[in-house]
PDB file of N, CA and C in Angstrom:
ATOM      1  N   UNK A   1       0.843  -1.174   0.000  1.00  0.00           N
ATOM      2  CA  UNK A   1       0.000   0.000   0.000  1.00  0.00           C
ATOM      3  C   UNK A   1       0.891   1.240   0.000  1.00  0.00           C
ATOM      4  N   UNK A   2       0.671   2.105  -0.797  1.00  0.00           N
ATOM      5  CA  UNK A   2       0.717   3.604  -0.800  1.00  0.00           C
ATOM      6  C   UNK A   2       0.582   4.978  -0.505  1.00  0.00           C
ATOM      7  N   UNK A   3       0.980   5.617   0.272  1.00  0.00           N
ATOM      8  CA  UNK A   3       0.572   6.255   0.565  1.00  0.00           C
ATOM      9  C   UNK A   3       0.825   7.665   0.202  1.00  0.00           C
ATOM     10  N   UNK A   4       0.558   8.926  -0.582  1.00  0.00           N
ATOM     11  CA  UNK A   4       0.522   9.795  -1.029  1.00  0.00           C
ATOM     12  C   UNK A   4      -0.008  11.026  -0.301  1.00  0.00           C
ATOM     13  N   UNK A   5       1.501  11.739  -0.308  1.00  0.00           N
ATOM     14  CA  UNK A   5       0.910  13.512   0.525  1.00  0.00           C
ATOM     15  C   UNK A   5       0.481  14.165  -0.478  1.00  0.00           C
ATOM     16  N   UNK A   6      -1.152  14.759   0.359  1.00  0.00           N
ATOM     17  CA  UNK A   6      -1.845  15.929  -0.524  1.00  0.00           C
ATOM     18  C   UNK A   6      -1.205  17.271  -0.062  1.00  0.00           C
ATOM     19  N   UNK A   7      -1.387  17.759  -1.112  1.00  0.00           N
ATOM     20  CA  UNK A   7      -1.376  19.106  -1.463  1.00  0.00           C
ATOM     21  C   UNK A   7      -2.145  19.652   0.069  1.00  0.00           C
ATOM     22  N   UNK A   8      -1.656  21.109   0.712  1.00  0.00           N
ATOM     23  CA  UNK A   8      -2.218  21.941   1.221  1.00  0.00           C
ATOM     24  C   UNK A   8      -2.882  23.083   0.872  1.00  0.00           C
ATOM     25  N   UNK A   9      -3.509  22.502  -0.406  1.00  0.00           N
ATOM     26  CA  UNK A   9      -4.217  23.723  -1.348  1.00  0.00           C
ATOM     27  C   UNK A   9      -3.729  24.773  -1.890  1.00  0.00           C
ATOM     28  N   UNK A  10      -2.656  24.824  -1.733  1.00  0.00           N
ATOM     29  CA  UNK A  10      -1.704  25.919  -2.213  1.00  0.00           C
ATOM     30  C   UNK A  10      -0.709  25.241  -3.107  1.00  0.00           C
ATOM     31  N   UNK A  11      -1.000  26.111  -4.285  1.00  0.00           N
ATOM     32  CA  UNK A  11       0.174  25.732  -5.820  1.00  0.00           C
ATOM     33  C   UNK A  11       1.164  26.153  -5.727  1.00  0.00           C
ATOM     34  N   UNK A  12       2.484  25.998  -5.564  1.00  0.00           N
ATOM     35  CA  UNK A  12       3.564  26.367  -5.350  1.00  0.00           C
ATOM     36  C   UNK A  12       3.905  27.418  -6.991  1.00  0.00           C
ATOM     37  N   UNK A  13       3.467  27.071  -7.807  1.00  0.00           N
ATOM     38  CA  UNK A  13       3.769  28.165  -9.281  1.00  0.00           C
ATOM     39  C   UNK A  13       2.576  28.870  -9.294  1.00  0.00           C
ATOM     40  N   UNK A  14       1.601  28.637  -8.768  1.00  0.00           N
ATOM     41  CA  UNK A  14       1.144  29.710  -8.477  1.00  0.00           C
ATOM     42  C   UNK A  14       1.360  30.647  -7.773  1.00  0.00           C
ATOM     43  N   UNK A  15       2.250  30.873  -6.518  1.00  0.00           N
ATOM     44  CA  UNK A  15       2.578  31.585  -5.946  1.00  0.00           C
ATOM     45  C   UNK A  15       3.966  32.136  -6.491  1.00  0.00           C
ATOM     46  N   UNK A  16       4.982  31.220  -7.071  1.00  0.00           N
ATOM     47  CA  UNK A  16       5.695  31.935  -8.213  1.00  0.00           C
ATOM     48  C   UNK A  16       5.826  33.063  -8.974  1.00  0.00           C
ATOM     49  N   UNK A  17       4.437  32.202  -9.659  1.00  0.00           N
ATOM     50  CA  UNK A  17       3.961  33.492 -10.796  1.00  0.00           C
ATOM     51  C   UNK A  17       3.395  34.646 -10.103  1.00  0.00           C
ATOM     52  N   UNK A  18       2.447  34.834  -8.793  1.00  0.00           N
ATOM     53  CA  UNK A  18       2.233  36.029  -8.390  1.00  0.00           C
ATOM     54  C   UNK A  18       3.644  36.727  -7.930  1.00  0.00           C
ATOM     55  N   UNK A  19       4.334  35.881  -7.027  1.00  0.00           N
ATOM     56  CA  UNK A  19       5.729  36.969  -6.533  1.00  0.00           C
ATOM     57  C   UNK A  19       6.371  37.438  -8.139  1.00  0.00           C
ATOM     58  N   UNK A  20       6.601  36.903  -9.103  1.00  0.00           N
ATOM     59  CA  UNK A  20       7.135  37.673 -10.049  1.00  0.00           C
ATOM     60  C   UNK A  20       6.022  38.902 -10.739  1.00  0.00           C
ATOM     61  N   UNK A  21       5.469  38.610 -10.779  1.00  0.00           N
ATOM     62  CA  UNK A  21       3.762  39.977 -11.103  1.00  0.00           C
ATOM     63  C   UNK A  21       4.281  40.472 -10.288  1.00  0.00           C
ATOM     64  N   UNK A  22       4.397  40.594  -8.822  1.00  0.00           N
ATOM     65  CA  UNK A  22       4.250  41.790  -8.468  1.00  0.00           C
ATOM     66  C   UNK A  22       5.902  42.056  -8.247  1.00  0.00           C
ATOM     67  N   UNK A  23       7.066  41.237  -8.510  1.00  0.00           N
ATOM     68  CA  UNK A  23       8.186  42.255  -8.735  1.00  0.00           C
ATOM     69  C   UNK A  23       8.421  43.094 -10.364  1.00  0.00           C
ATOM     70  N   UNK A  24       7.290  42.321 -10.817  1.00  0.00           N
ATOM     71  CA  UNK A  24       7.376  43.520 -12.217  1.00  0.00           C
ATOM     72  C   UNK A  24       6.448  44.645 -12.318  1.00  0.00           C
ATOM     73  N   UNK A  25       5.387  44.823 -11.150  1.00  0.00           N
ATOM     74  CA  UNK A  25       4.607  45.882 -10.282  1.00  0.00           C
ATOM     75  C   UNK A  25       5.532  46.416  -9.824  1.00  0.00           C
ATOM     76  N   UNK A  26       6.704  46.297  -8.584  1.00  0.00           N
ATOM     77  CA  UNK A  26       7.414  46.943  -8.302  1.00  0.00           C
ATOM     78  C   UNK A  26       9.149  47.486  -9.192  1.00  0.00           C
ATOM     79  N   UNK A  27       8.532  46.902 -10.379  1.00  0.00           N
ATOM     80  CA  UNK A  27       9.485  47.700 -10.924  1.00  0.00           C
ATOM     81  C   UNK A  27       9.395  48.675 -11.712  1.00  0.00           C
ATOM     82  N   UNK A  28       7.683  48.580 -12.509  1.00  0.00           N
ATOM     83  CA  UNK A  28       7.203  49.601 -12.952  1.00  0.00           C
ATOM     84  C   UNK A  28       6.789  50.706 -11.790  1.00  0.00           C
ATOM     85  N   UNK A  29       7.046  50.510 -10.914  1.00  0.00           N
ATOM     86  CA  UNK A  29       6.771  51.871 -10.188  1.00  0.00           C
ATOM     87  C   UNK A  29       7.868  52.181  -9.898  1.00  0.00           C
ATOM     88  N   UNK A  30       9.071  51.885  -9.815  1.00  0.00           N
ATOM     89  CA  UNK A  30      10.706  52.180  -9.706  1.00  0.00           C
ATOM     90  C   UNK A  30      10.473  53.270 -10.778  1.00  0.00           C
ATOM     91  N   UNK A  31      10.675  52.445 -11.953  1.00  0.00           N
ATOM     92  CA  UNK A  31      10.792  53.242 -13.054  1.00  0.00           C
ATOM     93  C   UNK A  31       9.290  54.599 -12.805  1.00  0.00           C
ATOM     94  N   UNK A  32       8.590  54.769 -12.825  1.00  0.00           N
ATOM     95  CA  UNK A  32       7.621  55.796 -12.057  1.00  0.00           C
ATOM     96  C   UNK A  32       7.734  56.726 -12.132  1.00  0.00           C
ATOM     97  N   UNK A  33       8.844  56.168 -10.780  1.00  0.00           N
ATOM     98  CA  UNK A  33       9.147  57.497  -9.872  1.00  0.00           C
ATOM     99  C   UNK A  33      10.552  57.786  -9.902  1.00  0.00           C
ATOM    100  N   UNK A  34      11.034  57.260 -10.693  1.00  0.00           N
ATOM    101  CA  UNK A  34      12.766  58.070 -11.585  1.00  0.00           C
ATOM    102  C   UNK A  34      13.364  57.270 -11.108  1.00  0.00           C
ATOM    103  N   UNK A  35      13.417  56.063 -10.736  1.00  0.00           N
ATOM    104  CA  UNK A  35      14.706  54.882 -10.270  1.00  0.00           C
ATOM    105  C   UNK A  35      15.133  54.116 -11.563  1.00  0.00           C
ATOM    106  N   UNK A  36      15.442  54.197 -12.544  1.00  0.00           N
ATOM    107  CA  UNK A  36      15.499  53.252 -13.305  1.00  0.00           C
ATOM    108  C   UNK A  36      16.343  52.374 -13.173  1.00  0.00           C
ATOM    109  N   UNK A  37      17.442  52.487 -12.505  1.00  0.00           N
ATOM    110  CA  UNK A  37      18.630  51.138 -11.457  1.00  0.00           C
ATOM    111  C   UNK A  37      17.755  50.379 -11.109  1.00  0.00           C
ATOM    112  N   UNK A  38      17.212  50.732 -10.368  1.00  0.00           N
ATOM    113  CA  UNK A  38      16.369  49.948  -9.098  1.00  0.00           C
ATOM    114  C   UNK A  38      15.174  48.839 -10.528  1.00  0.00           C
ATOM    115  N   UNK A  39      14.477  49.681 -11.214  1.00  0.00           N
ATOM    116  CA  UNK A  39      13.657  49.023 -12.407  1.00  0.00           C
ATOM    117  C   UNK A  39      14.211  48.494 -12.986  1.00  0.00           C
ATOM    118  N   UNK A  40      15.460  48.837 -12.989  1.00  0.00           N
ATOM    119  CA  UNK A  40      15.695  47.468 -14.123  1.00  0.00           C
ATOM    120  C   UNK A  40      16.580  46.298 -13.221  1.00  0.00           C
ATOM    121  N   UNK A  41      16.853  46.609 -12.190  1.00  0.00           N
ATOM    122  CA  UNK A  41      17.535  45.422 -11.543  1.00  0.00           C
ATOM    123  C   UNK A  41      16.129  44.335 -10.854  1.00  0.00           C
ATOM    124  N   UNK A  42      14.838  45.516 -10.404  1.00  0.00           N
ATOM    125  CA  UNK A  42      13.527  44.487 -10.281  1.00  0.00           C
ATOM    126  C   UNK A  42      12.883  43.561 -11.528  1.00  0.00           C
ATOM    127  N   UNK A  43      13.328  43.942 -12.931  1.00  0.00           N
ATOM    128  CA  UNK A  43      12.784  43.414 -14.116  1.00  0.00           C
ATOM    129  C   UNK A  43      13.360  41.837 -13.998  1.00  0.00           C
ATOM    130  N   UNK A  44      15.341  42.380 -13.715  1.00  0.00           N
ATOM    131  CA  UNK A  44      16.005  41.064 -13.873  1.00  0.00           C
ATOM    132  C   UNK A  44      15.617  40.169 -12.676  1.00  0.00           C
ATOM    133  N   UNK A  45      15.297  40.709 -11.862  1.00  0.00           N
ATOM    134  CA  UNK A  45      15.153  39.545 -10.782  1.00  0.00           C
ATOM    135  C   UNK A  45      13.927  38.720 -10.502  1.00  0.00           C
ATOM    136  N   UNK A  46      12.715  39.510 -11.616  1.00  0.00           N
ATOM    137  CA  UNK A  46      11.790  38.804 -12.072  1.00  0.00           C
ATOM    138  C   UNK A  46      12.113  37.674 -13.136  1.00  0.00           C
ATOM    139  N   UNK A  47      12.592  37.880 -14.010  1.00  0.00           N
ATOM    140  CA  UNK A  47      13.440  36.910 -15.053  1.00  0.00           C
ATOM    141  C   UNK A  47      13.634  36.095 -14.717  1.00  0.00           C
ATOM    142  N   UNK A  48      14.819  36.123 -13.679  1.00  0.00           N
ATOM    143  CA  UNK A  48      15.332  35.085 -12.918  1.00  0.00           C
ATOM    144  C   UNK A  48      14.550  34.296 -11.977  1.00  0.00           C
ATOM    145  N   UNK A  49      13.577  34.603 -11.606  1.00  0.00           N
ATOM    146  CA  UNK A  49      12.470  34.556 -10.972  1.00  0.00           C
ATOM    147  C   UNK A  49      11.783  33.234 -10.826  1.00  0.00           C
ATOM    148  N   UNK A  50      11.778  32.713 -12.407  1.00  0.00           N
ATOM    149  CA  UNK A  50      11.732  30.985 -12.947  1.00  0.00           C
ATOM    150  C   UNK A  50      12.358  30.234 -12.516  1.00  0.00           C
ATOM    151  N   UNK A  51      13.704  30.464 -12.284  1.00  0.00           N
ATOM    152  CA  UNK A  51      14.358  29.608 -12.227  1.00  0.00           C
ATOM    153  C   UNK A  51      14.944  29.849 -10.612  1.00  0.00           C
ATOM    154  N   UNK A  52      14.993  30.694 -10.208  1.00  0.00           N
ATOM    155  CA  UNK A  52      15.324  30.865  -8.837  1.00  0.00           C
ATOM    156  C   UNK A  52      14.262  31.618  -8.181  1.00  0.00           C
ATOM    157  N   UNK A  53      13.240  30.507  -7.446  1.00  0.00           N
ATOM    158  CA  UNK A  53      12.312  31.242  -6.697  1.00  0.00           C
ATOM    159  C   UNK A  53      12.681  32.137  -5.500  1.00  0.00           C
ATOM    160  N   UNK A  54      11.757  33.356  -5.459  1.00  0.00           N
ATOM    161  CA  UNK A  54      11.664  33.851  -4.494  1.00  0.00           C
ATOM    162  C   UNK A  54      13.066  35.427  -4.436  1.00  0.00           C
ATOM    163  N   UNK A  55      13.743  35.162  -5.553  1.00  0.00           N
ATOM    164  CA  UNK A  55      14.620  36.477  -5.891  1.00  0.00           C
ATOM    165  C   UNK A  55      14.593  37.623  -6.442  1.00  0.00           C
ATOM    166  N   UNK A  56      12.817  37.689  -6.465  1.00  0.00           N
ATOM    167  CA  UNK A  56      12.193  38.968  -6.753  1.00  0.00           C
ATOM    168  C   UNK A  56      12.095  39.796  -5.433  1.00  0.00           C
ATOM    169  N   UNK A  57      11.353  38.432  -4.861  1.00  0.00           N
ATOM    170  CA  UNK A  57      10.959  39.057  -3.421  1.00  0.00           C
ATOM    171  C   UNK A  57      12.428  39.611  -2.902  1.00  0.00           C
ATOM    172  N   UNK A  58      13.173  38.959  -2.829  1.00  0.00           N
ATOM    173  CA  UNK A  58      14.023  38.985  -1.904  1.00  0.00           C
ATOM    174  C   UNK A  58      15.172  40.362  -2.356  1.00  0.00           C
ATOM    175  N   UNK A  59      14.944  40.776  -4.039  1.00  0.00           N
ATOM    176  CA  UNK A  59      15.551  41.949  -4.415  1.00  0.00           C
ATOM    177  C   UNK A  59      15.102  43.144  -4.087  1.00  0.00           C
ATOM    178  N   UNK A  60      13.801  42.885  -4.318  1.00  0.00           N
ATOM    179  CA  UNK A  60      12.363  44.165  -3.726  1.00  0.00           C
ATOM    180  C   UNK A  60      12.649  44.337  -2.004  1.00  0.00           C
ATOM    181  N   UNK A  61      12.720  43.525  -1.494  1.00  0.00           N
ATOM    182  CA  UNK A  61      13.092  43.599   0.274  1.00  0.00           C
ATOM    183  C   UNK A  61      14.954  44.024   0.607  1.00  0.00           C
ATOM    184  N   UNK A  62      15.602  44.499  -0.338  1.00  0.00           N
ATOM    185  CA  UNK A  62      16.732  44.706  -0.060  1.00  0.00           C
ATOM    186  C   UNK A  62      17.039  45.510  -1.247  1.00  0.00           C
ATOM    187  N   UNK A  63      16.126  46.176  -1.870  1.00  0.00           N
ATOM    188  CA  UNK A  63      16.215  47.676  -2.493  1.00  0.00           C
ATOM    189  C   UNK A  63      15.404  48.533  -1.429  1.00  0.00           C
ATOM    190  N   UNK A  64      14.428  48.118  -0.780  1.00  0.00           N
ATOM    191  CA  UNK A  64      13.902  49.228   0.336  1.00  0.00           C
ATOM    192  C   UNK A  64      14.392  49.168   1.478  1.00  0.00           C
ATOM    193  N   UNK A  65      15.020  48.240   1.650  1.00  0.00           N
ATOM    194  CA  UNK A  65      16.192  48.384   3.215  1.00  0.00           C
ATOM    195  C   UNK A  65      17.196  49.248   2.734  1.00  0.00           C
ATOM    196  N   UNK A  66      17.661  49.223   1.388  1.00  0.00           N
ATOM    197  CA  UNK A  66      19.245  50.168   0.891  1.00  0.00           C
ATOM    198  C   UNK A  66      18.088  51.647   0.689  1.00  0.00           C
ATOM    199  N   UNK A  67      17.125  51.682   0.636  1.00  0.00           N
ATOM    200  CA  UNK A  67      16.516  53.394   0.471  1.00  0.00           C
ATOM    201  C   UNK A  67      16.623  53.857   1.392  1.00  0.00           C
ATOM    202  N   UNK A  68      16.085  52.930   2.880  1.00  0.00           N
ATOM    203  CA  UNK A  68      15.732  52.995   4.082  1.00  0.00           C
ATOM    204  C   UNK A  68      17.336  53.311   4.716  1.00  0.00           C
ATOM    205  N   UNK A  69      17.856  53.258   4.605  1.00  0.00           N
ATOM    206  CA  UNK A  69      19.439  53.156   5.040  1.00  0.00           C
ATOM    207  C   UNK A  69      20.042  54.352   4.661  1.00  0.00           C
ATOM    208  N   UNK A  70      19.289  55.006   3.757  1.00  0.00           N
ATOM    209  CA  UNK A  70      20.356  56.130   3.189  1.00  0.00           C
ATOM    210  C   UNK A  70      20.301  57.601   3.963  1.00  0.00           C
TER     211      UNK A  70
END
C-alpha cells in the first residue's frame, strides 16, 4: 500500500507566478518614480524569478532596506 501527501491547497507556481507579477509591479513603479537602477535590476530579478524562486521578493526587500538606510 501507498501512501501519497496531498497538497495543502496551495500551488507552489502559483505563488511563483504572483511573486514575479508583483516584482514587475514593483518595478514599474521604480521606473515611475525616476529609479530606473532599481527598475531594471527588479525586471532582472523577475526573469530570474523561474528559475530561482523567491529572488524577486528577496531583491524588492533589499532595495527598500538600501533606500531605508540612506
Amino acid at each position: 500500500m501507498t501512501i501519497h501527501a496531498t497538497s495543502s491547497g496551495t500551488d507552489g507556481s502559483s505563488i511563483n507566478k504572483l511573486s514575479i507579477v508583483s516584482t514587475v509591479i514593483d518595478a514599474a513603479i521604480a521606473f515611475a518614480r525616476g529609479r530606473p537602477k532599481s527598475g531594471l535590476l527588479l525586471l532582472a530579478a523577475a526573469a530570474l524569478s523561474s528559475r530561482i524562486p523567491g529572488i524577486g521578493t528577496a531583491v524588492s526587500l533589499l532595495l527598500r532596506l538600501a533606500r531605508r538606510l540612506r
